[in-house]
Each structure stands twice: as structure tokens, then as C-alpha cells.
Protein backbone atom coordinates (compact mmCIF):
# COMPACT_ATOMS: atom_id res chain seq x y z
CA UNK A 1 -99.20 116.07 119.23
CA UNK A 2 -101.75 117.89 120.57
CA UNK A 3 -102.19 121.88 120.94
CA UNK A 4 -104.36 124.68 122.10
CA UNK A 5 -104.12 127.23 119.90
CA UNK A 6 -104.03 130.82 121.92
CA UNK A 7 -104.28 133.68 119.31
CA UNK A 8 -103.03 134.30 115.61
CA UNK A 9 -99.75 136.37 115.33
CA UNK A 10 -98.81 138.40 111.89
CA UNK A 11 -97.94 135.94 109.25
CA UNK A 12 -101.27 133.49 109.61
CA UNK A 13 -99.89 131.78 112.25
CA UNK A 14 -101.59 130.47 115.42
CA UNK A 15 -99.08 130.57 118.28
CA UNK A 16 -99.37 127.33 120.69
CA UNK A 17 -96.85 125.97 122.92
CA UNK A 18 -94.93 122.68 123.84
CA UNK A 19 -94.94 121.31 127.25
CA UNK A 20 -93.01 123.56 130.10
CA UNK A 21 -89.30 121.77 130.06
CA UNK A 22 -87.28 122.68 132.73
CA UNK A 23 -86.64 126.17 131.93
CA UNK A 24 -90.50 126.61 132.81
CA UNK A 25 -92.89 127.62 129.69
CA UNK A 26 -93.05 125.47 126.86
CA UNK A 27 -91.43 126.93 123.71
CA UNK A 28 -93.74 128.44 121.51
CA UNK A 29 -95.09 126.62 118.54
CA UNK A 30 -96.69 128.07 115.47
CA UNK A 31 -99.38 126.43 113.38
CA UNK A 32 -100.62 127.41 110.39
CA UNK A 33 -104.48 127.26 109.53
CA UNK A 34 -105.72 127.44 112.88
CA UNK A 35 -108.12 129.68 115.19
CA UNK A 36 -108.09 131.20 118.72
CA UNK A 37 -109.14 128.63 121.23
CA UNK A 38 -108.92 125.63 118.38
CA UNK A 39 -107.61 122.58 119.85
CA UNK A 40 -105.51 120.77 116.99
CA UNK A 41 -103.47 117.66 116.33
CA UNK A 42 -100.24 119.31 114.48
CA UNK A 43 -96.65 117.52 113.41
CA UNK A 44 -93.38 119.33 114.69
CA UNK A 45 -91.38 119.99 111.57
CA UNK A 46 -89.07 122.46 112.28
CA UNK A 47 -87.39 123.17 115.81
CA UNK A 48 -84.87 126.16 116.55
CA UNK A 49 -83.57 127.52 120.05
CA UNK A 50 -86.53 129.84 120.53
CA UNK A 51 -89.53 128.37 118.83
CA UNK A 52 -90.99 125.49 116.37
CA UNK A 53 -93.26 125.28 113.53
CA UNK A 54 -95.88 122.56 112.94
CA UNK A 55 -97.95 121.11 110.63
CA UNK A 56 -101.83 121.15 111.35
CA UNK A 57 -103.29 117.20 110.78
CA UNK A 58 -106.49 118.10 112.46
CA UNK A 59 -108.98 120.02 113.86
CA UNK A 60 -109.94 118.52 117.40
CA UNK A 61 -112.32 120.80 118.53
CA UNK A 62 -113.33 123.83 116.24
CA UNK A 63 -113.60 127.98 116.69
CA UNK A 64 -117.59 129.01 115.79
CA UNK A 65 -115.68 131.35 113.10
CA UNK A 66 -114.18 128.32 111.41
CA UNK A 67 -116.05 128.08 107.89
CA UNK A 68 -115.11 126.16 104.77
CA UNK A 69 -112.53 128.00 102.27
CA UNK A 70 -113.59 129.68 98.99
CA UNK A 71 -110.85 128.15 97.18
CA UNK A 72 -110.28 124.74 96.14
CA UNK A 73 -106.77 125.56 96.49
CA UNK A 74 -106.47 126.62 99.96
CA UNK A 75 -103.74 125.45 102.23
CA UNK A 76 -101.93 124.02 99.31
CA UNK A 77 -101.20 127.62 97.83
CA UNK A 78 -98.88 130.18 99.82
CA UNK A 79 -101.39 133.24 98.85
CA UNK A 80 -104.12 133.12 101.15
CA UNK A 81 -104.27 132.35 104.79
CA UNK A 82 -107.64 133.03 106.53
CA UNK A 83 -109.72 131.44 104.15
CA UNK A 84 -110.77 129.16 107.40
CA UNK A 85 -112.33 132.11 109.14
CA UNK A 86 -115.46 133.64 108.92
CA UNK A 87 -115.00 137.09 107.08
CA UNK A 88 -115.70 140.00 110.40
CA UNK A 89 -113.36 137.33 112.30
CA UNK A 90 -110.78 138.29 110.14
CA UNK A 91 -110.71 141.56 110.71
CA UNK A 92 -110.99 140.98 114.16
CA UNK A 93 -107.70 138.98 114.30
CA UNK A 94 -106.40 141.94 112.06
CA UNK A 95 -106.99 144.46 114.68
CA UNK A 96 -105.97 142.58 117.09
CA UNK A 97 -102.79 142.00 115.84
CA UNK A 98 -101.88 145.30 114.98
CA UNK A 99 -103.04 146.67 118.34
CA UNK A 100 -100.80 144.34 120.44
CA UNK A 101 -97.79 144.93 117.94
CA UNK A 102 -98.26 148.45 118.87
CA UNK A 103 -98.34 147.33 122.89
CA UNK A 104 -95.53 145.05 122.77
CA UNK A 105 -92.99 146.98 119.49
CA UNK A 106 -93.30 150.65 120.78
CA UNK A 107 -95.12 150.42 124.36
CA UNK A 108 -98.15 151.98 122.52
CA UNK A 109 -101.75 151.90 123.09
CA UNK A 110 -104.23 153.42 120.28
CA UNK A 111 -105.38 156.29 121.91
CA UNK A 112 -108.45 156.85 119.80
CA UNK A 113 -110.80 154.64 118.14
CA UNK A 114 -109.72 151.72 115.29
CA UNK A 115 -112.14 152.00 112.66
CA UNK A 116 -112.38 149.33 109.98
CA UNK A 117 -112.87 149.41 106.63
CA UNK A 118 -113.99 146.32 105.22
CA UNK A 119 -113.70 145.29 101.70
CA UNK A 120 -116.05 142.46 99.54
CA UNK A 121 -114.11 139.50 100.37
CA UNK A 122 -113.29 138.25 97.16
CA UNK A 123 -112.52 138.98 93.20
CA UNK A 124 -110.68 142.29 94.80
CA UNK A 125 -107.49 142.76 93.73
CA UNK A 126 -106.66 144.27 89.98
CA UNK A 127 -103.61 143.12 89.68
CA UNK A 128 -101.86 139.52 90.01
CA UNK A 129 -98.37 138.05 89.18
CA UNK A 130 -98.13 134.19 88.52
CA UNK A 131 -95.08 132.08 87.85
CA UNK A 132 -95.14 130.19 84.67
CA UNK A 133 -92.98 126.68 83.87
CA UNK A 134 -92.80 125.71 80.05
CA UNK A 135 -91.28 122.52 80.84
CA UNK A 136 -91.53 119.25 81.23
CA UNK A 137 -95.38 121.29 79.85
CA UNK A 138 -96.79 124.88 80.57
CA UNK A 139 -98.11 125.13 84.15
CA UNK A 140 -99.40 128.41 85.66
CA UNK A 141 -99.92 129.26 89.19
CA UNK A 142 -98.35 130.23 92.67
CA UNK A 143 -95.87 129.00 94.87
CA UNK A 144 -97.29 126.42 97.13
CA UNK A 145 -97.19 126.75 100.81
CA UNK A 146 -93.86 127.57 102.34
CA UNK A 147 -92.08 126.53 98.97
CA UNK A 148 -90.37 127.33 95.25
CA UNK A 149 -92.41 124.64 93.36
CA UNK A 150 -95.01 125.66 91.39
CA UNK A 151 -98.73 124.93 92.11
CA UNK A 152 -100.95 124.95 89.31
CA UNK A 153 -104.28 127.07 89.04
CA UNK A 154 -106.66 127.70 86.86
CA UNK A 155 -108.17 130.18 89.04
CA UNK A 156 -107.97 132.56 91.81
CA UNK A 157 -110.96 133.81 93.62
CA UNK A 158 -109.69 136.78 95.38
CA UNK A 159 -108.78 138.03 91.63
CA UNK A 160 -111.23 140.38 89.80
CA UNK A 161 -113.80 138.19 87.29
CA UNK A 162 -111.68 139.74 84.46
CA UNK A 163 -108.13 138.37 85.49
CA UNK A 164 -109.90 134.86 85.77
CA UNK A 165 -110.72 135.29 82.18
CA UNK A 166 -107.61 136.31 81.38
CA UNK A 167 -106.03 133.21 83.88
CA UNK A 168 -108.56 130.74 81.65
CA UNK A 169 -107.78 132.21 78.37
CA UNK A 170 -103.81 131.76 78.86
CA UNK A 171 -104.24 127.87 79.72
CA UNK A 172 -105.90 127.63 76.57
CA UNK A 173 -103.49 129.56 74.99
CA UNK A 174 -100.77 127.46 75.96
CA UNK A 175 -102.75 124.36 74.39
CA UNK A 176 -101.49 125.46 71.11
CA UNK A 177 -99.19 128.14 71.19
CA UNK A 178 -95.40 127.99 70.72
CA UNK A 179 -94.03 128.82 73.91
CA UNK A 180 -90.63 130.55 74.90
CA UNK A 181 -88.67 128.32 77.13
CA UNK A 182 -87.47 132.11 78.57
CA UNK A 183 -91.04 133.06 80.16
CA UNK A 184 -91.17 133.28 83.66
CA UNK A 185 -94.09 135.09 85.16
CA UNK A 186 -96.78 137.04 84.03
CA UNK A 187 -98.46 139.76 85.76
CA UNK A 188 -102.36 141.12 85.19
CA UNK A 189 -103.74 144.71 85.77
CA UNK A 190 -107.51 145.81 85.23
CA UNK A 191 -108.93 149.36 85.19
CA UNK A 192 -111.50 150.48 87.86
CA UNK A 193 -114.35 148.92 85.41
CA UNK A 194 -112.59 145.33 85.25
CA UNK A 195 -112.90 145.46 81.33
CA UNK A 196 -109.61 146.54 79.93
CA UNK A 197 -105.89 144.48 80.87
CA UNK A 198 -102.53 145.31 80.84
CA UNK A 199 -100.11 142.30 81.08
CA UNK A 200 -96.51 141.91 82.18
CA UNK A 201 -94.79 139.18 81.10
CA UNK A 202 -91.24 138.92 82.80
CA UNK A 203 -88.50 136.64 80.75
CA UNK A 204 -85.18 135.17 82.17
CA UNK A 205 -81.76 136.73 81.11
CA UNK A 206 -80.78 136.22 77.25
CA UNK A 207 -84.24 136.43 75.56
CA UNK A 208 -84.03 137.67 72.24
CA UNK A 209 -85.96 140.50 71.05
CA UNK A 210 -87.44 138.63 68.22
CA UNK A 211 -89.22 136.14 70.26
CA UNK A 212 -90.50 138.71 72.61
CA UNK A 213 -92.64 140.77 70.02
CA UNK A 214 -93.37 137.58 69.17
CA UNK A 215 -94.36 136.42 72.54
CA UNK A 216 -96.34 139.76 73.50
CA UNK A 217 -98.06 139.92 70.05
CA UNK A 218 -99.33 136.10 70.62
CA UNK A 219 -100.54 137.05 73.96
CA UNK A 220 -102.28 140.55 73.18
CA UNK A 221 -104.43 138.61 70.80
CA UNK A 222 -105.04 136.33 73.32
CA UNK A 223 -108.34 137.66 74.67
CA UNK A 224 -110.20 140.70 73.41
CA UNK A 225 -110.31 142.93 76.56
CA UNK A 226 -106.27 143.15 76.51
CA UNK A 227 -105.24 146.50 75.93
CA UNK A 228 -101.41 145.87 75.83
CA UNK A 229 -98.14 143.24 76.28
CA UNK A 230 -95.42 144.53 77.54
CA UNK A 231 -92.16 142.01 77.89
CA UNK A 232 -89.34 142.47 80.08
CA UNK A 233 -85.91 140.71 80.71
CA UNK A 234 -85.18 140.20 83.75
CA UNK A 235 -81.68 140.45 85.45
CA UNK A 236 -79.35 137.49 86.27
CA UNK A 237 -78.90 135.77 89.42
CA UNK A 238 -77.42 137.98 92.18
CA UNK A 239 -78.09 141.36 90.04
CA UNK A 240 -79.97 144.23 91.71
CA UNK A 241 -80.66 145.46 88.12
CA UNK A 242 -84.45 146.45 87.21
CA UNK A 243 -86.30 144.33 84.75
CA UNK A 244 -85.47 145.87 81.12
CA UNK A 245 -88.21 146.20 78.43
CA UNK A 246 -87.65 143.66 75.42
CA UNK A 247 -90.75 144.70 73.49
CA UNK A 248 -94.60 145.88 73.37
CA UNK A 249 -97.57 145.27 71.79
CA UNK A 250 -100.40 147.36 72.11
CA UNK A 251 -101.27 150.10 74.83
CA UNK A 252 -98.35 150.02 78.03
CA UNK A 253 -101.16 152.00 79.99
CA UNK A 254 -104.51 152.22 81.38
CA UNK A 255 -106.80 154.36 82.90
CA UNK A 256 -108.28 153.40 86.57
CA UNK A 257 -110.56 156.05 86.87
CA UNK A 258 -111.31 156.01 90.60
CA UNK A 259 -114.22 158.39 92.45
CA UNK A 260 -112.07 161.41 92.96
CA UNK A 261 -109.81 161.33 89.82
CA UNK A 262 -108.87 159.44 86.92
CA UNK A 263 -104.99 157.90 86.65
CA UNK A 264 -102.83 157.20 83.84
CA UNK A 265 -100.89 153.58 84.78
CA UNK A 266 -98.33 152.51 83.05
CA UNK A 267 -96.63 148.69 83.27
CA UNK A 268 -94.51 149.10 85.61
CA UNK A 269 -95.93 151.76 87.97
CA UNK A 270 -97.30 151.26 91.26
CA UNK A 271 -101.25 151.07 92.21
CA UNK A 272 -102.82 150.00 94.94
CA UNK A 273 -104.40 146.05 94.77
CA UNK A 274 -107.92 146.61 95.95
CA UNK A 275 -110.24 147.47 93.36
CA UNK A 276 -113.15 148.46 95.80
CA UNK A 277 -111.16 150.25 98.63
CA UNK A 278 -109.08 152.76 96.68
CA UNK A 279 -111.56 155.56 97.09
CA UNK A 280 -111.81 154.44 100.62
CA UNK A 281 -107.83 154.52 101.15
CA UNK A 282 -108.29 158.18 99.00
CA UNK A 283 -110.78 159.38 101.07
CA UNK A 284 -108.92 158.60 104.22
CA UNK A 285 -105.53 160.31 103.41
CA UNK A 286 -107.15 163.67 102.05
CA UNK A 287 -110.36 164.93 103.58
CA UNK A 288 -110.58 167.85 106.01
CA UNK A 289 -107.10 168.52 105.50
CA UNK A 290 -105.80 172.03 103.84
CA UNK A 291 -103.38 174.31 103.37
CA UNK A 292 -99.92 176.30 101.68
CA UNK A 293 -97.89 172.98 101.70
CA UNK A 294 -98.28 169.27 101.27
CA UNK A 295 -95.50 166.72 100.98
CA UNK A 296 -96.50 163.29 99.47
CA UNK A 297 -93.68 160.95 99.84
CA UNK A 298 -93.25 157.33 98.05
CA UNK A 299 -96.01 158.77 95.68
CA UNK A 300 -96.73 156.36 93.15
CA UNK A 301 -98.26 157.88 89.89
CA UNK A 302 -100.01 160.58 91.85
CA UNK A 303 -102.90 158.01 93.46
CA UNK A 304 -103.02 161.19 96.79
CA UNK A 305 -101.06 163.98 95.50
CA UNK A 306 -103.71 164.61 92.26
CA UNK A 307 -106.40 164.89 95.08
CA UNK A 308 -104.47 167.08 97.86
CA UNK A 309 -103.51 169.53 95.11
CA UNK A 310 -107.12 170.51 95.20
CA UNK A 311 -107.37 171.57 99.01
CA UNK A 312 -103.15 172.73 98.65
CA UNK A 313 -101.87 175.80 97.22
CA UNK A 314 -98.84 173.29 96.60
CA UNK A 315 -98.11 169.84 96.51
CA UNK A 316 -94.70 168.08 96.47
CA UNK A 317 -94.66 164.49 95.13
CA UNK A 318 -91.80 162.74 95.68
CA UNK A 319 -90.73 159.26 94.00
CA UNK A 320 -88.03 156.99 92.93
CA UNK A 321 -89.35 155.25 90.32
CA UNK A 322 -88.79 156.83 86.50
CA UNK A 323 -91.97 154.68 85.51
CA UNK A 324 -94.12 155.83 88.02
CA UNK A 325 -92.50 159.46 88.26
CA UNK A 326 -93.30 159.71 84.29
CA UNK A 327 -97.06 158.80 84.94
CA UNK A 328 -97.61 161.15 87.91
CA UNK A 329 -96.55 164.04 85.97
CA UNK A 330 -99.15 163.27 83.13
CA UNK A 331 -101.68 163.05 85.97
CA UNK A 332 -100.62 165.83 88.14
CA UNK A 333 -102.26 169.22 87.56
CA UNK A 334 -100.13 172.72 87.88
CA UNK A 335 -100.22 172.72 91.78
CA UNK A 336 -98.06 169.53 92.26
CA UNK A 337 -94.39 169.94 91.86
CA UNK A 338 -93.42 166.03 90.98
CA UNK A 339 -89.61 165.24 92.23
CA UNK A 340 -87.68 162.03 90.70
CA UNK A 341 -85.87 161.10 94.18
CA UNK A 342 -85.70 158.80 97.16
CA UNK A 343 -87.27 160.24 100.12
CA UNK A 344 -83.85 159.86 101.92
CA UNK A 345 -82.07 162.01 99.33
CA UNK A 346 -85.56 165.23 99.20
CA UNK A 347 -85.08 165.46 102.58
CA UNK A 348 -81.18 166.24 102.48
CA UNK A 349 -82.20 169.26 100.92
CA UNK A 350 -85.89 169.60 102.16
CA UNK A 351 -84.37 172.08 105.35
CA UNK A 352 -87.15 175.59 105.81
CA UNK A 353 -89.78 173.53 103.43
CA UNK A 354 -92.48 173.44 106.21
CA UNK A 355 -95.01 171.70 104.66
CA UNK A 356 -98.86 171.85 106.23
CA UNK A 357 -99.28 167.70 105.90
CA UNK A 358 -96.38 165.08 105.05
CA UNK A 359 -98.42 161.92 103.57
CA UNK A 360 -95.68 158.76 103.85
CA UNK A 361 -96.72 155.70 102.30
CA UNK A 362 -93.12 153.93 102.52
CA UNK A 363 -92.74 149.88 101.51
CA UNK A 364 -93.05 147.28 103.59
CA UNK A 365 -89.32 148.37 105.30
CA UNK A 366 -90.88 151.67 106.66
CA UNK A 367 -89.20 154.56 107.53
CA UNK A 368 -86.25 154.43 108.97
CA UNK A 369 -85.10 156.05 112.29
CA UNK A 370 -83.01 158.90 110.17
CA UNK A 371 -86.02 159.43 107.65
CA UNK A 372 -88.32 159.85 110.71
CA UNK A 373 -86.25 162.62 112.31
CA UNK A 374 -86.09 164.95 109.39
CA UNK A 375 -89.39 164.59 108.78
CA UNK A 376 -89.90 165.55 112.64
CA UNK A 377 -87.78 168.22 111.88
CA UNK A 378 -89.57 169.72 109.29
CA UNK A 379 -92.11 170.83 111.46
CA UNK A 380 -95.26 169.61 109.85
CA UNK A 381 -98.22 169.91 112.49
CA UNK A 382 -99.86 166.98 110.62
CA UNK A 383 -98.23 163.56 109.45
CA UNK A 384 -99.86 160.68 107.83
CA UNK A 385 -98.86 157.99 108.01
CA UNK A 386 -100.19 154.65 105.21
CA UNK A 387 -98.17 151.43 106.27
CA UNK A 388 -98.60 147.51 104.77
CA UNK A 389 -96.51 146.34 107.94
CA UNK A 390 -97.30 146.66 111.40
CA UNK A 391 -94.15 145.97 112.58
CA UNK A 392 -92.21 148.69 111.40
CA UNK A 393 -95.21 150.45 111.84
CA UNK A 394 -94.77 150.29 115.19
CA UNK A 395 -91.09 151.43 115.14
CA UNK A 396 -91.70 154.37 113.11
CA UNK A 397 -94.73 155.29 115.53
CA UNK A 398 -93.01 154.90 118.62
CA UNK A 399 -89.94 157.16 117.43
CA UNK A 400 -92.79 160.05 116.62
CA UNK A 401 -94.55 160.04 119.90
CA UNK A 402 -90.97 160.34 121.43
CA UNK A 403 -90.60 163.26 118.95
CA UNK A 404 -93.66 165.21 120.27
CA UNK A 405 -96.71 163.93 117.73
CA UNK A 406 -99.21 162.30 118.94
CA UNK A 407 -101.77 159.87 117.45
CA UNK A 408 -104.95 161.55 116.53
CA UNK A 409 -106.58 158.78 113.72
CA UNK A 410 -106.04 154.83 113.42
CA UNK A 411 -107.65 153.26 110.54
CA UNK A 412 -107.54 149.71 109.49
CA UNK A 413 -108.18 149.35 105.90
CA UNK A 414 -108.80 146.05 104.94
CA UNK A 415 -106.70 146.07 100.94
CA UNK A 416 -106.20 141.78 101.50
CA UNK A 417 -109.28 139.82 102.55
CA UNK A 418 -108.15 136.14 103.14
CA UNK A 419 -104.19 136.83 103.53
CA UNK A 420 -102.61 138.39 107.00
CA UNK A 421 -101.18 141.68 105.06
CA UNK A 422 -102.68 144.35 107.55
CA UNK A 423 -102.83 147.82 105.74
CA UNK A 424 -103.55 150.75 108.11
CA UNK A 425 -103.53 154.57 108.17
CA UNK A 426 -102.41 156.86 111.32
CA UNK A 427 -102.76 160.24 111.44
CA UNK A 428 -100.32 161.74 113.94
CA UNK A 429 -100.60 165.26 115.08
CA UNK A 430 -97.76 167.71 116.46
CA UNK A 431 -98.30 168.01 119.97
């Protein structure tokens, strides 16, 4: 069948329609792969009530910004999704995106300028988690598109040159090495340099201890630049349980030591993906801003608090991770008051703080309508906001303008060249 493709929507998708029926417009269909203004050959494979999803079987008539992908695996893997288009097109579709779910989410318009902060397209992020198999043989690699099965790689270009190494030096590894049926997945992270690695390796339920020092002794002599192995067991089925350390070999921590400060990272703590735009993300949350009071919430190891407490007589860090929590203490100096909580529980007891600047950098769920309010409440006369989702974005937004802030920076920080993850800053103001 054949389509015109009208825009991209959030999630790679192009959105097209089906012929009008008798209701009037056509449902809407959406394509993967595809450009504004494409015209495209696609296979219905999935129908519900209010839309359908296709498969794209050609390219009819082309977008100037179409180019060829940078990765022989493109279209088969589920990681990337813009490798098609042209790299300023991409952030083009980015912004666009987040500007209409704005409009049409929370009946918002950007009242200020977007700016955009590109990144180098590729060998970006320092850290990247692949699934393993050990049988019927030892594959490595991603999901493939829209799917559990396992696609093999024996690269990934949007990974730094040092995790490709690493990627190369494990297939060779598993040439010859005894492997544990109970290995799962194994996650890389480089330092700032891209010339030290810390690896994850995550094995199922029941893995005995011995063949985990085992395992993560085999694998820190795997390649010279490997600081440290650290092995986990992960919980059964159905369990909300965190992944419990088995054993370690080596370091369990590096040091990315970024522009404005250096950070202690263990395995298991949170750091931002994009090697080349962390000072750019730093720079954005914590120039020209000052005063008695700042409260950093979903903190990480420290990656904004370490540089606020410089321009604050006090900084409050709150997070609910023990990993994390443990290595933003060792990087926090004397002005930063580190607190092991959720936000949702600081803020029961947060009443009178009155902080100068509240920094949120929530998960991909947001803040939620409650969380919002007693932030509100506080009082803070600045509020930034650092979100990976646009949608929630967008709720969390429009429940602060109704509040009395008002939007006074939008910044569109590219962290994810070639996928549709949108990563933006918004610095609201009380009005």
C-alpha cells in the first residue's frame, strides 16, 4: 500500500494515514524508517481501533535529508532510529516534536527561544548494555527491531572507540573461554578519556559465587584497559528486587573527570550517556545562578550538586539509590548536605526549606502531579527542570505555569544522536 508520510512523532515513527472510511479521516498509520513528505510502499501489520502500524518495503519518492545509515545494522537492530536522516535534520524533527508535544499535552507554546545543542553524531555514549546467549553458541548484541530475539553485533558505532574494543575483545574471548550458561548481559562504562572500563556483567537467578569470581576474573583480563568486573545476580521472574553483587575483580569505580569537576562512579551508579555533552548539560543547569539554598533532586553521584555548591552557601542532594548516594558523598565537598531518600518522601518533610533553585532531573516517569505541588509550594523563584521525555514533560510543565512559573529557558540537548530519546532542559521562573 501506498503512503505519504506527514511528519515523525516521538518513538521514530512517521505518522501516515489509510484512506477516509466512512467515519471521514483515514486512521492513522505509523511507519517506521521514514521522512516528512516521503512517499513509501509499507505492509499493514498490526491494526487496533484507533491506529495501525506498518512495515516500510520502499522508498517511492525520497526526503533531500534521506542519507545512507552508519551502521550495517540499521533497521534490523531496535537501538537506533534516524540513522536515515541527515544529522541537523534530526534535530530538526527533535524540536519539532517536542514543541508540538508541548502545543497539543499542556496547550503550551515555548515562549522563548529553543536552542540546540548538538553533539558529534557518533562513538558518543560511555556506557552500553548488551544481551548475551551462551547457547545453542555465545552471541552478543541487541534486541532486534520491535522484538526479544537477539541480534548479533560485533559493533556499535554510536559507542565510544574504546567499548568497540572492548565489544571485539569479548567475541574473541568467547572463542575459547568457558562460559557460564548463567550470563545474561553485560554492560560497558568509559571515563571522560575513553581509556579505562568498568564492566557489569548481570547473571540469572542461582549463579554460584564460585563461577562468578571466576567469570569476572576471566573477563578483567580480557583486555588491558579494564579497570574492574563486577558480577551481579539478578532477581527472578516477577521480583522487583535489585540486582545483588556475586563478586568483583579489580576496581568497582572510575573517575570521569569532566570540565568543571572530577566524579567518583561506581558500578551501579548513574551517569549521564554522552561523553561529549556532559559539560554542556553541566554548564546549562548551573551558570548565572546563586544563592543561600539549592535543592538537587534525583541527584545521581553529585554530576550538578558538586558544581552548584560552588555558587551556594548550601546544597541539598537528594537520591534513592545507596550506590549512587555512597558515591556523591565521596564527591561532594562540605557545602552539600547529601540525603538517601525518594524525592516524594524529602519533600514530606521539606515544609519552610525555601531553597534559591530546585534542579529536578526525574526518570523517564517525571514528576508527578503531587511532587510538582510541593515543590510549587516551596517557594523557589527558580526551577529547573532536565527531562529524557517530552511527554511527561509536558504534564509536569503545564501543571507549573498553572502554578504561577513561567518558562524563562528551553534547551534541547542532543545526549542520543541517531535514536528519538529527546533530552531537554527548562528553566521556569516564579512569576
Amino acid at each position: 500500500m501506498r503512503f505519504q508520510i506527514e511528519k515523525l512523532v516521538y518513538g521514530g515513527d512517521g505518522l501516515a494515514r489509510l484512506p477516509s472510511d466512512e467515519h471521514g479521516r483515514g486512521k492513522s498509520v505509523f511507519i517506521p524508517f521514514v521522512l516528512e513528505g516521503e512517499q513509501v510502499e509499507a505492509a499493514v501489520t498490526e491494526e487496533k481501533p484507533g491506529f495501525a502500524r506498518a512495515r516500510l518495503e520502499s522508498v517511492l519518492q525520497a526526503s533531500p535529508e534521506r542519507i545512507p545509515p552508519g551502521c550495517p545494522y540499521f533497521q534490523r537492530c531496535g537501538g537506533c532510529h534516524y540513522q536515515h536522516a541527515d544529522y541537523s535534520n534530526q534535530l530538526k524533527i527533535k524540536a519539532a516534536i517536542l514543541r508540538e508535544t508541548l502545543r497539543r499535552t499542556a496547550k503550551l507554546e515555548i515562549p522563548c527561544e529553543l536552542q540546540l545543542h548538538a553533539s558529534p553524531e557518533w562513538n558518543y555514549r560511555n556506557r552500553t548494555r548488551l544481551k548475551v546467549e551462551t547457547t545453542p553458541r555465545f552471541a552478543l548484541g541487541y534486541y532486534a527491531f520491535r522484538s526479544h530475539d537477539l541480534l548479533p553485533v560485533e559493533r556499535c558505532p554510536i559507542s565510544s572507540p574504546l567499548i568497540n574494543r572492548a565489544i571485539e575483545a569479548l567475541w574473541k574471548w568467547a572463542s575459547h573461554a568457558e562460559i557460564s550458561p548463567h550470563l545474561r548481559e553485560i554492560e560497558f562504562f568509559t571515563n571522560q578519556a575513553d581509556d579505562r572500563l568498568l564492566l557489569e556483567v548481570y547473571c540469572g537467578p542461582g549463579t554460584p559465587r564460585h563461577e562468578a569470581r571466576e567469570l569476572a576474573q576471566s573477563l578483567e583480563e580480557m583486555l588491558d584497559e579494564v579497570s574492574g568486573v563486577t558480577v551481579f545476580e539478578t532477581a527472578k521472574p516477577g521480583s522487583f528486587a535489585q540486582p545483588k553483587p556475586l563478586a568483583e575483580s579489580g576496581a568497582a569505580q572510575l573517575t570521569y573527570k569532566a570540565e568543571l569537576a572530577d566524579y567518583k562512579v561506581s558500578t551501579g551508579s548513574f551517569f549521564q550517556v554522552n561523553r561529549f555533552q556532559v559539560d554542556e548539560l553541566v554548564k546549562i543547569v548551573t551558570e548565572n545562578v546563586s544563592g543561600k539554598v539549592a535543592l538537587d533532586l534525583y541527584a545521581g553521584v553529585g554530576l550538578f550538586s558538586v558544581v552548584l555548591a560552588r555558587s551556594f552557601q548550601q546544597v541539598i542532594a537528594v537520591e534513592a539509590s545507596p550506590t549512587s548516594l555512597a558515591d556523591l558523598r565521596a564527591n561532594a565537598p562540605r557545602e552539600i548536605k547529601a540525603v538517601l531518600a525518594t524525592t516524594e518522601q524529602f519533600l514530606r518533610q521539606a515544609s519552610g526549606l525555601g531553597p534559591d533553585l530546585v534542579v529536578a532531573d526525574p526518570p523517564r516517569g517525571g514528576l508527578d502531579d503531587g511532587v510538582v505541588r510541593a515543590l510549587a509550594g516551596l517557594g523557589p523563584p527558580r526551577i529547573t527542570y532536565v527531562s529524557c521525555d517530552p511527554s511527561t514533560l509536558a504534564r509536569d510543565l503545564r501543571t507549573f505555569v498553572s502554578l504561577g512559573f513561567r518558562i524563562v529557558g528551553a534547551h534541547l540537548v542532543d545526549l542520543f544522536p541517531q535514536t528519538f530519546h529527546i533530552e531537554s532542559v527548562f528553566q521556569l521562573a516564579s512569576a
